[in-house]
N, C-alpha and C. Protein backbone atom coordinates (compact mmCIF):
# COMPACT_ATOMS: atom_id res chain seq x y z
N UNK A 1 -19.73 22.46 -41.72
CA UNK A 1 -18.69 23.05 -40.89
C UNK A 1 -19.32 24.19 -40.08
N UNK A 2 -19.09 24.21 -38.56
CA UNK A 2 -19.64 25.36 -38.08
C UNK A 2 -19.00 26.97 -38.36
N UNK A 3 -20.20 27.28 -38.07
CA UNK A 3 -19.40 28.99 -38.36
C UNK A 3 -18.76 29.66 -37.28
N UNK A 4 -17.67 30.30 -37.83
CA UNK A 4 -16.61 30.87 -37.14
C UNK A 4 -16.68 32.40 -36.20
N UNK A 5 -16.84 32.24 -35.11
CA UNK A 5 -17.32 33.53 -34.50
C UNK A 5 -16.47 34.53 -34.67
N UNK A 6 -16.95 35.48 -35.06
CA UNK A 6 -16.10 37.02 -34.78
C UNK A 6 -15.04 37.22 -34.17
N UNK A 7 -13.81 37.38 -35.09
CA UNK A 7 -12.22 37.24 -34.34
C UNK A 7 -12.02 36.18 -34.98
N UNK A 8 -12.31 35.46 -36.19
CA UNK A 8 -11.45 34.38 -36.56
C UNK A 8 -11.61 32.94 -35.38
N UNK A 9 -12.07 32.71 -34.23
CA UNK A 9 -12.15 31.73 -33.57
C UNK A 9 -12.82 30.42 -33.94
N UNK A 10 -12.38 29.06 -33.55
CA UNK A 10 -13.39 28.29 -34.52
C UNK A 10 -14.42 28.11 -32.63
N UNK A 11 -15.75 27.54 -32.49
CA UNK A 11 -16.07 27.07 -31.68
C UNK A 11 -15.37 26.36 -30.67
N UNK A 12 -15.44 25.94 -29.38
CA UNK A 12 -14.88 25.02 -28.61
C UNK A 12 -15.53 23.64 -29.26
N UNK A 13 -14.87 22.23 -29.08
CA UNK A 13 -15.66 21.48 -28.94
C UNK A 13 -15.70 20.45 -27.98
N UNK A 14 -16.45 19.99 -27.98
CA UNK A 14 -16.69 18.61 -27.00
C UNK A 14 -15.45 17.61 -26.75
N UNK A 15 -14.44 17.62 -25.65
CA UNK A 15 -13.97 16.71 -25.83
C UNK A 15 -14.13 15.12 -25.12
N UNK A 16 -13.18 14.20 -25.56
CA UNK A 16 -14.10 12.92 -25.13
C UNK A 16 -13.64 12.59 -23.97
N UNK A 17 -14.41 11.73 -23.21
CA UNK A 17 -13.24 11.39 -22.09
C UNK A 17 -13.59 9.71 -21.96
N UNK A 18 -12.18 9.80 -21.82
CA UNK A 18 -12.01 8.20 -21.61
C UNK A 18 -11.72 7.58 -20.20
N UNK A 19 -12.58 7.16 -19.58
CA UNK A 19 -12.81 6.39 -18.53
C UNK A 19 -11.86 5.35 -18.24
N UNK A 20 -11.32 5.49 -17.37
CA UNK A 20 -10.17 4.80 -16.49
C UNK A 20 -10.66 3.18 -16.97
N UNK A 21 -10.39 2.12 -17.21
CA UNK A 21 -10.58 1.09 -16.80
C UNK A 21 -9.66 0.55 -15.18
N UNK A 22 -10.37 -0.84 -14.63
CA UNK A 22 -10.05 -0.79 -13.23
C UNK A 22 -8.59 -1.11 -13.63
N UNK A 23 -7.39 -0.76 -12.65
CA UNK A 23 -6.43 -0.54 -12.78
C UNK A 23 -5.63 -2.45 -12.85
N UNK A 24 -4.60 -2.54 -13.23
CA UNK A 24 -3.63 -4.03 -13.06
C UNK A 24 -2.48 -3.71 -12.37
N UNK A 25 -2.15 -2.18 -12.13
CA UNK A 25 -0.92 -2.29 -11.29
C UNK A 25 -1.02 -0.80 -10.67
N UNK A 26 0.09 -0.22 -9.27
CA UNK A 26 -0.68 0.88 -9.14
C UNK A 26 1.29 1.21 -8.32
N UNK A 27 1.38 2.44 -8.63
CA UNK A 27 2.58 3.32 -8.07
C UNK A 27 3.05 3.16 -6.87
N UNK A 28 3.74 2.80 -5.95
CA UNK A 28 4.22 2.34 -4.54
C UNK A 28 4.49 4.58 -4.24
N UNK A 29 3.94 4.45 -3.42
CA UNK A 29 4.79 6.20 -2.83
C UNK A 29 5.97 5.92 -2.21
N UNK A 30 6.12 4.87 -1.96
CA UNK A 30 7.64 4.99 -1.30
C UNK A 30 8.68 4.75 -1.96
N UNK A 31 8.88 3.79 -2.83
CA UNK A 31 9.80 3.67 -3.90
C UNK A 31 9.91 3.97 -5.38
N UNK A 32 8.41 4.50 -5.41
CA UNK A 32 7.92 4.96 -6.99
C UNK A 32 8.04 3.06 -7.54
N UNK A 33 7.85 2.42 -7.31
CA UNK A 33 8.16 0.70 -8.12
C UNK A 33 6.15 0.71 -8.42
N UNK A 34 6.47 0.63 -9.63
CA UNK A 34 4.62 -0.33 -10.42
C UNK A 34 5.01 -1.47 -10.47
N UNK A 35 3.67 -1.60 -9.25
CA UNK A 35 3.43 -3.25 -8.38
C UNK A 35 2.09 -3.73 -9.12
N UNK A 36 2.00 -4.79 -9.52
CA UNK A 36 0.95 -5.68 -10.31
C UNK A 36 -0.02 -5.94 -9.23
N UNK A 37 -1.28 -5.72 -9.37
CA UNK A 37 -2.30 -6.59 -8.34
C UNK A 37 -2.08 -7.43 -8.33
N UNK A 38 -2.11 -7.99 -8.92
CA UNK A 38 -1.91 -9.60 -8.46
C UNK A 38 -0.49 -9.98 -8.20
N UNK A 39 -0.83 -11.06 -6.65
CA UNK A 39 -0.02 -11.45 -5.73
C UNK A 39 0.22 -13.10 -5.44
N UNK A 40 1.08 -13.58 -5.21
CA UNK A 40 0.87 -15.06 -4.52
C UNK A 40 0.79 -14.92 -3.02
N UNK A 41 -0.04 -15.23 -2.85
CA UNK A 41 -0.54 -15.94 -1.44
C UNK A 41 -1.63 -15.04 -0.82
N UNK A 42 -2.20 -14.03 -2.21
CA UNK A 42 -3.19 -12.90 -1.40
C UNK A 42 -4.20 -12.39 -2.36
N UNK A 43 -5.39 -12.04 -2.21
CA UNK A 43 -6.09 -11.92 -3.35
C UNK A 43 -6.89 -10.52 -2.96
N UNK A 44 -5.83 -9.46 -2.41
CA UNK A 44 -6.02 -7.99 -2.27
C UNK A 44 -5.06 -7.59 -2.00
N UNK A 45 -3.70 -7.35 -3.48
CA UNK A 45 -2.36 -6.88 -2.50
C UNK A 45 -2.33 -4.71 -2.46
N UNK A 46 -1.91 -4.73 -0.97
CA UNK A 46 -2.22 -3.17 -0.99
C UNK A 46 -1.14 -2.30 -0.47
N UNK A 47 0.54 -3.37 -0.83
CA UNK A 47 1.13 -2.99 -0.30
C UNK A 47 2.77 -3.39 -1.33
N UNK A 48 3.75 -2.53 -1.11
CA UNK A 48 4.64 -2.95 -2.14
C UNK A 48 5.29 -3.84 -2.23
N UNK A 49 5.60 -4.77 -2.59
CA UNK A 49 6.56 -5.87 -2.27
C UNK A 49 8.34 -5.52 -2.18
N UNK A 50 8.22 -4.60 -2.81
CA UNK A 50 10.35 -4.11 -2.49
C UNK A 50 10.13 -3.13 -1.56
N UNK A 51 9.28 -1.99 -0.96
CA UNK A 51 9.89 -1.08 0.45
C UNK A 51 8.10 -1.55 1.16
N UNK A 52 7.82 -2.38 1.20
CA UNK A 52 6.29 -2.57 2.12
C UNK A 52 5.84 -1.55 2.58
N UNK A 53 5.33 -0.57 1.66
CA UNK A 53 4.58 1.03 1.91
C UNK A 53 3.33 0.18 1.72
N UNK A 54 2.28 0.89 2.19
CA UNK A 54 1.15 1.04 1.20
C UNK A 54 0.35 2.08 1.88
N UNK A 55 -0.93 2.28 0.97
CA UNK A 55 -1.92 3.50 0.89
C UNK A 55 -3.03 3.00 1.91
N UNK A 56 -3.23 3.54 2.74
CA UNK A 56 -4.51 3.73 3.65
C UNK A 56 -6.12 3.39 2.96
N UNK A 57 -6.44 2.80 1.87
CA UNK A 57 -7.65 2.65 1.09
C UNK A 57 -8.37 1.93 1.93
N UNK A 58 -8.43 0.59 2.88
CA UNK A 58 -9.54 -0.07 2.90
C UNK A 58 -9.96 0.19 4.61
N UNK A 59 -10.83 0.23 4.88
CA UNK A 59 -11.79 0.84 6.06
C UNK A 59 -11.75 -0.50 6.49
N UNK A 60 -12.65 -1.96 6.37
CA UNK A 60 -12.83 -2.61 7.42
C UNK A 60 -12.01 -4.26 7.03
N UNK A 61 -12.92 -4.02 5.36
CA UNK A 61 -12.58 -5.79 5.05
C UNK A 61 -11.48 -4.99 4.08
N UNK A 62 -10.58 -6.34 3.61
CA UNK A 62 -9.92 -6.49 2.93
C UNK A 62 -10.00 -6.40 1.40
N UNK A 63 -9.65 -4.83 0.63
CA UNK A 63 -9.84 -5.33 -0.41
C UNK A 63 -11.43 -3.95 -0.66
N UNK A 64 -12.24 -3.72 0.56
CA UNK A 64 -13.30 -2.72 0.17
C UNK A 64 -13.14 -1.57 -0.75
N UNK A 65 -11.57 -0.97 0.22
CA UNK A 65 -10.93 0.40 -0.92
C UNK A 65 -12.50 1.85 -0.72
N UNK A 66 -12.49 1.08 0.84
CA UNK A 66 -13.66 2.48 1.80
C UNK A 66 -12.97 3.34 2.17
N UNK A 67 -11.78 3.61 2.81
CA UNK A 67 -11.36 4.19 3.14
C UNK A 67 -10.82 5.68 2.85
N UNK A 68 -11.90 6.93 3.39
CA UNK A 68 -11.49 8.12 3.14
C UNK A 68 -10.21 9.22 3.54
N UNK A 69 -9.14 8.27 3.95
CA UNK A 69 -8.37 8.80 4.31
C UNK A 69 -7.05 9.20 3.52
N UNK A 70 -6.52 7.87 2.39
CA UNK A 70 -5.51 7.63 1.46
C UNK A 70 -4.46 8.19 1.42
N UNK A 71 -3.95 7.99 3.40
CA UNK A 71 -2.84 8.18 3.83
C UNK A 71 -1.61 7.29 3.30
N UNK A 72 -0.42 7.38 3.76
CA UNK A 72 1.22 6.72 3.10
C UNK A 72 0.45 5.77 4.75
N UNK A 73 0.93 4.36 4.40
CA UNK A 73 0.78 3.88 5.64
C UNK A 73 2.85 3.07 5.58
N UNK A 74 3.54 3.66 7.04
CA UNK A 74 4.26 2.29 6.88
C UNK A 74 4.41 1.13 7.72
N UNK A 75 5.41 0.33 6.89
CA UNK A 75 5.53 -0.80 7.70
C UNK A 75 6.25 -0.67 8.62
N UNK A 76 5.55 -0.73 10.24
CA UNK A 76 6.24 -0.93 11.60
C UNK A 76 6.96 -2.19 12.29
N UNK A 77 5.80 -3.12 11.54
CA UNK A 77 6.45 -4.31 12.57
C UNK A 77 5.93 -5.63 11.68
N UNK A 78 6.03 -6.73 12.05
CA UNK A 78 5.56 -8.19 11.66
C UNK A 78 4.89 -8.52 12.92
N UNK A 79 4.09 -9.66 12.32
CA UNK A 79 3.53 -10.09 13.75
C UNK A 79 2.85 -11.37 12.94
N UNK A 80 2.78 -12.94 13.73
CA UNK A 80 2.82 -14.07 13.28
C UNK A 80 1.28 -14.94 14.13
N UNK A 81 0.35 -15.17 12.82
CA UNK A 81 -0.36 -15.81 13.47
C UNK A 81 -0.02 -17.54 13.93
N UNK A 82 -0.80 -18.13 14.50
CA UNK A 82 -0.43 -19.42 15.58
C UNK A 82 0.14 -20.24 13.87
N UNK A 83 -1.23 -20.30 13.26
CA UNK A 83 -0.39 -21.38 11.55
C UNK A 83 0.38 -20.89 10.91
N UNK A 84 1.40 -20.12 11.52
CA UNK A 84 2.23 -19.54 10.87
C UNK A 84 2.92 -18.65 9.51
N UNK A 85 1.27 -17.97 9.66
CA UNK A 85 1.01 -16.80 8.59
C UNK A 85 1.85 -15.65 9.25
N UNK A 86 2.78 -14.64 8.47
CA UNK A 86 3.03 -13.90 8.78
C UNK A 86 2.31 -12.62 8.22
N UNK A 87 2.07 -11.32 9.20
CA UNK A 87 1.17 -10.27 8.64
C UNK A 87 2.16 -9.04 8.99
N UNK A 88 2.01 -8.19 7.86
CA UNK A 88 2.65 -7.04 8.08
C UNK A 88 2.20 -5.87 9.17
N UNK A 89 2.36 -5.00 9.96
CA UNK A 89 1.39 -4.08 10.80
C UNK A 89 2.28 -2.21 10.71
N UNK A 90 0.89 -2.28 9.60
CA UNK A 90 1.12 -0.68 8.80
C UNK A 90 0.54 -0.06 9.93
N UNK A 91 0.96 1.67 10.30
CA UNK A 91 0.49 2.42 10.55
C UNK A 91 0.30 3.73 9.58
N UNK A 92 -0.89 4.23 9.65
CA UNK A 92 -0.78 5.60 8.93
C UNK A 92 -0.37 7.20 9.21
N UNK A 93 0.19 7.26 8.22
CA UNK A 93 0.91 8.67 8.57
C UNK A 93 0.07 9.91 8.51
N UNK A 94 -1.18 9.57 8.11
CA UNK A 94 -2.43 10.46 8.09
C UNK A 94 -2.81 10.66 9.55
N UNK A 95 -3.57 9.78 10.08
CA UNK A 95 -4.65 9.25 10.57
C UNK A 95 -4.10 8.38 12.10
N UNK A 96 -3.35 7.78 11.73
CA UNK A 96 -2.29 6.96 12.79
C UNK A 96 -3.11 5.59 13.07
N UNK A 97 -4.12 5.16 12.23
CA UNK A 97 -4.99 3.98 12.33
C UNK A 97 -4.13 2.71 12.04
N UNK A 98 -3.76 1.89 12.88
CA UNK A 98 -3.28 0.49 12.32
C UNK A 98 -4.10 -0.83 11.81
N UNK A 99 -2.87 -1.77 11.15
CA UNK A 99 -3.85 -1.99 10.35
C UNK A 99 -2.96 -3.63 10.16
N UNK A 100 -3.67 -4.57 10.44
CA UNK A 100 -2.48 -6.18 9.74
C UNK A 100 -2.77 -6.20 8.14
N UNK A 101 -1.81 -7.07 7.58
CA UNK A 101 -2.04 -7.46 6.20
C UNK A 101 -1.09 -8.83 5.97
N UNK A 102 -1.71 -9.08 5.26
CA UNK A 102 -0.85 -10.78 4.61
C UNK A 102 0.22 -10.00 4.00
N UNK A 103 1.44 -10.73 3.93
CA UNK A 103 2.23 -10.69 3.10
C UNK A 103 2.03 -11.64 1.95
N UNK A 104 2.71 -11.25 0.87
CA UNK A 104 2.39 -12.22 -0.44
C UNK A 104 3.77 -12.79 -0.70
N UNK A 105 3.95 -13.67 -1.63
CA UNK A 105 4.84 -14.51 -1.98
C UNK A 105 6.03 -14.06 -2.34
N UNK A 106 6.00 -12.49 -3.28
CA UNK A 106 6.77 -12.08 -3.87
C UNK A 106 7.42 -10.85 -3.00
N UNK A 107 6.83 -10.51 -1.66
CA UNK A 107 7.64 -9.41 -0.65
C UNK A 107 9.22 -9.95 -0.47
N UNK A 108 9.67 -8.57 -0.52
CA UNK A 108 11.19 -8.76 -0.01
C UNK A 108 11.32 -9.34 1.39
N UNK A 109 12.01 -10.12 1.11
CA UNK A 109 12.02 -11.12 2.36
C UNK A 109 12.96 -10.39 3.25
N UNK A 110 14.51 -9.41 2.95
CA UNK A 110 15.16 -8.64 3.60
C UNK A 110 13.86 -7.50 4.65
N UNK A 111 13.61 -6.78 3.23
CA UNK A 111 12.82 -5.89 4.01
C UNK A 111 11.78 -6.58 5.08
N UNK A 112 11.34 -8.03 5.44
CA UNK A 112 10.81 -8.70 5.96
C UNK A 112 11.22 -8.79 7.28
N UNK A 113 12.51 -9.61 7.05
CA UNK A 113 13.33 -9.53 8.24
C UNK A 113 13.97 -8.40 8.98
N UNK A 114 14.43 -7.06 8.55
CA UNK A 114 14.35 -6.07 8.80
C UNK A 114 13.37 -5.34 9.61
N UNK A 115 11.99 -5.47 9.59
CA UNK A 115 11.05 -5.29 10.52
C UNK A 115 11.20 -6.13 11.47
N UNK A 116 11.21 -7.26 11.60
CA UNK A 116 11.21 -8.16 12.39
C UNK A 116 12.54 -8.15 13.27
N UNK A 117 13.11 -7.59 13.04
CA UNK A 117 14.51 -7.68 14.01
C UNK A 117 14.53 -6.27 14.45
N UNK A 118 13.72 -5.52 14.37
CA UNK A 118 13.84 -4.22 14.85
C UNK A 118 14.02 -3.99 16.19
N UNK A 119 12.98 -4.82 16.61
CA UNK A 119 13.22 -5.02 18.56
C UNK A 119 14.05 -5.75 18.96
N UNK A 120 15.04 -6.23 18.53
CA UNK A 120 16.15 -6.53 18.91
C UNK A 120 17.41 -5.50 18.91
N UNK A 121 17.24 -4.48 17.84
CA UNK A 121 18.09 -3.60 17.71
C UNK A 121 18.16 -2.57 18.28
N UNK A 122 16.88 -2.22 19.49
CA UNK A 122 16.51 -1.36 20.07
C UNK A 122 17.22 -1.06 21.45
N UNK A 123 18.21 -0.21 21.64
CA UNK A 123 18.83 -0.56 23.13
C UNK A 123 18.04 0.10 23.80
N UNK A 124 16.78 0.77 23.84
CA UNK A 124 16.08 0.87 25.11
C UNK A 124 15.18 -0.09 25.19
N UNK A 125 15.02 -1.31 24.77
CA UNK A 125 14.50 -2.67 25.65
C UNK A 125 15.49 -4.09 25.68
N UNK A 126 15.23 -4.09 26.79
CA UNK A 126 16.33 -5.66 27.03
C UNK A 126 16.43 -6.75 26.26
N UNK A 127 17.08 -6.82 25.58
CA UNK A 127 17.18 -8.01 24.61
C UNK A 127 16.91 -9.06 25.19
N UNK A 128 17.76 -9.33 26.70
CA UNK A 128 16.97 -10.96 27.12
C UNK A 128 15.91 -11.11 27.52
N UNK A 129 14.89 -9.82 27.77
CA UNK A 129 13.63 -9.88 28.20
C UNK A 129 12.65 -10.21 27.13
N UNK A 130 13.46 -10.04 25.49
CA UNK A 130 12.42 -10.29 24.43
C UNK A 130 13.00 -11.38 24.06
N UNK A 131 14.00 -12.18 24.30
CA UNK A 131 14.27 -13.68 23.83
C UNK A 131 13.82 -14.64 25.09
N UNK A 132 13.56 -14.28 26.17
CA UNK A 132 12.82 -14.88 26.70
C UNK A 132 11.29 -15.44 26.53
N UNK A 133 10.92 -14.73 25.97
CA UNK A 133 9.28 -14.59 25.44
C UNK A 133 9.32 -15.77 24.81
C-alpha cells in the first residue's frame, strides 16, 4: 500500500481511459433522434432520416469525415439525378459550403417532399415559370 502524504491524503492515481470504439449510431443536432449508421440505399449515412440535418464532416469523398469545419448543415432543397436518384442539397451554417447526398431508404419521405415543394410555395417566383420547366 502506498504511503500516505502529510495531511492524511492518499496519492493520486492513474486513471484508465477507455477508448471510444468506432461509433454505430450518432446524435442528429436538429432533432436530438440517435440515427444508426447504417442505411438502405447508402453506405455513408451523414444525415438524419426524421428532420434531414446533418454535420459538415466530409471534405471531398463520401464518407472521408476530412472535414475541419463540423458545422449544422441544413437541408435546402432536393435535386434529381437523370436515373432517378434523388439527392438531398445541405448547406452549412458554418462555412456556407454546399454539398449533394443520397438519400437512404428510411428518410422521411414528408420531410422529403417538403423540400421539394418549397419552390412552389414561394410567391416571389412564378409558379408557371417553374411548371413549365
Amino acid at each position: 500500500m502506498p504511503r500516505r502524504k502529510p495531511g492524511g491524503r492518499r496519492p493520486q492515481q492513474r486513471k484508465k481511459i477507455h477508448h471510444a470504439e468506432p461509433a454505430d449510431a450518432f446524435r442528429c443536432v436538429g432533432c436530438r433522434l440517435d440515427v444508426p449508421m447504417t442505411a438502405p440505399g447508402t453506405a455513408h449515412r451523414n444525415h438524419c432520416p426524421n428532420c434531414l440535418t446533418s454535420l459538415h464532416v466530409d471534405r471531398r469523398v463520401p464518407g472521408d469525415r476530412r472535414a475541419g469545419c463540423r458545422g449544422r448543415m441544413a437541408a435546402l432543397s432536393v435535386s434529381v439525378r437523370g436515373d432517378g436518384e434523388w439527392l438531398i442539397i445541405h448547406s452549412c451554417q458554418s462555412c456556407g459550403e454546399l454539398s449533394a447526398n443520397r438519400i437512404a431508404g428510411d428518410d422521411n419521405a414528408l420531410a422529403l417532399l417538403r423540400i421539394a415543394m418549397r419552390p412552389l410555395s414561394d410567391a416571389r417566383l412564378p409558379v408557371n415559370a417553374l411548371l413549365a420547366l
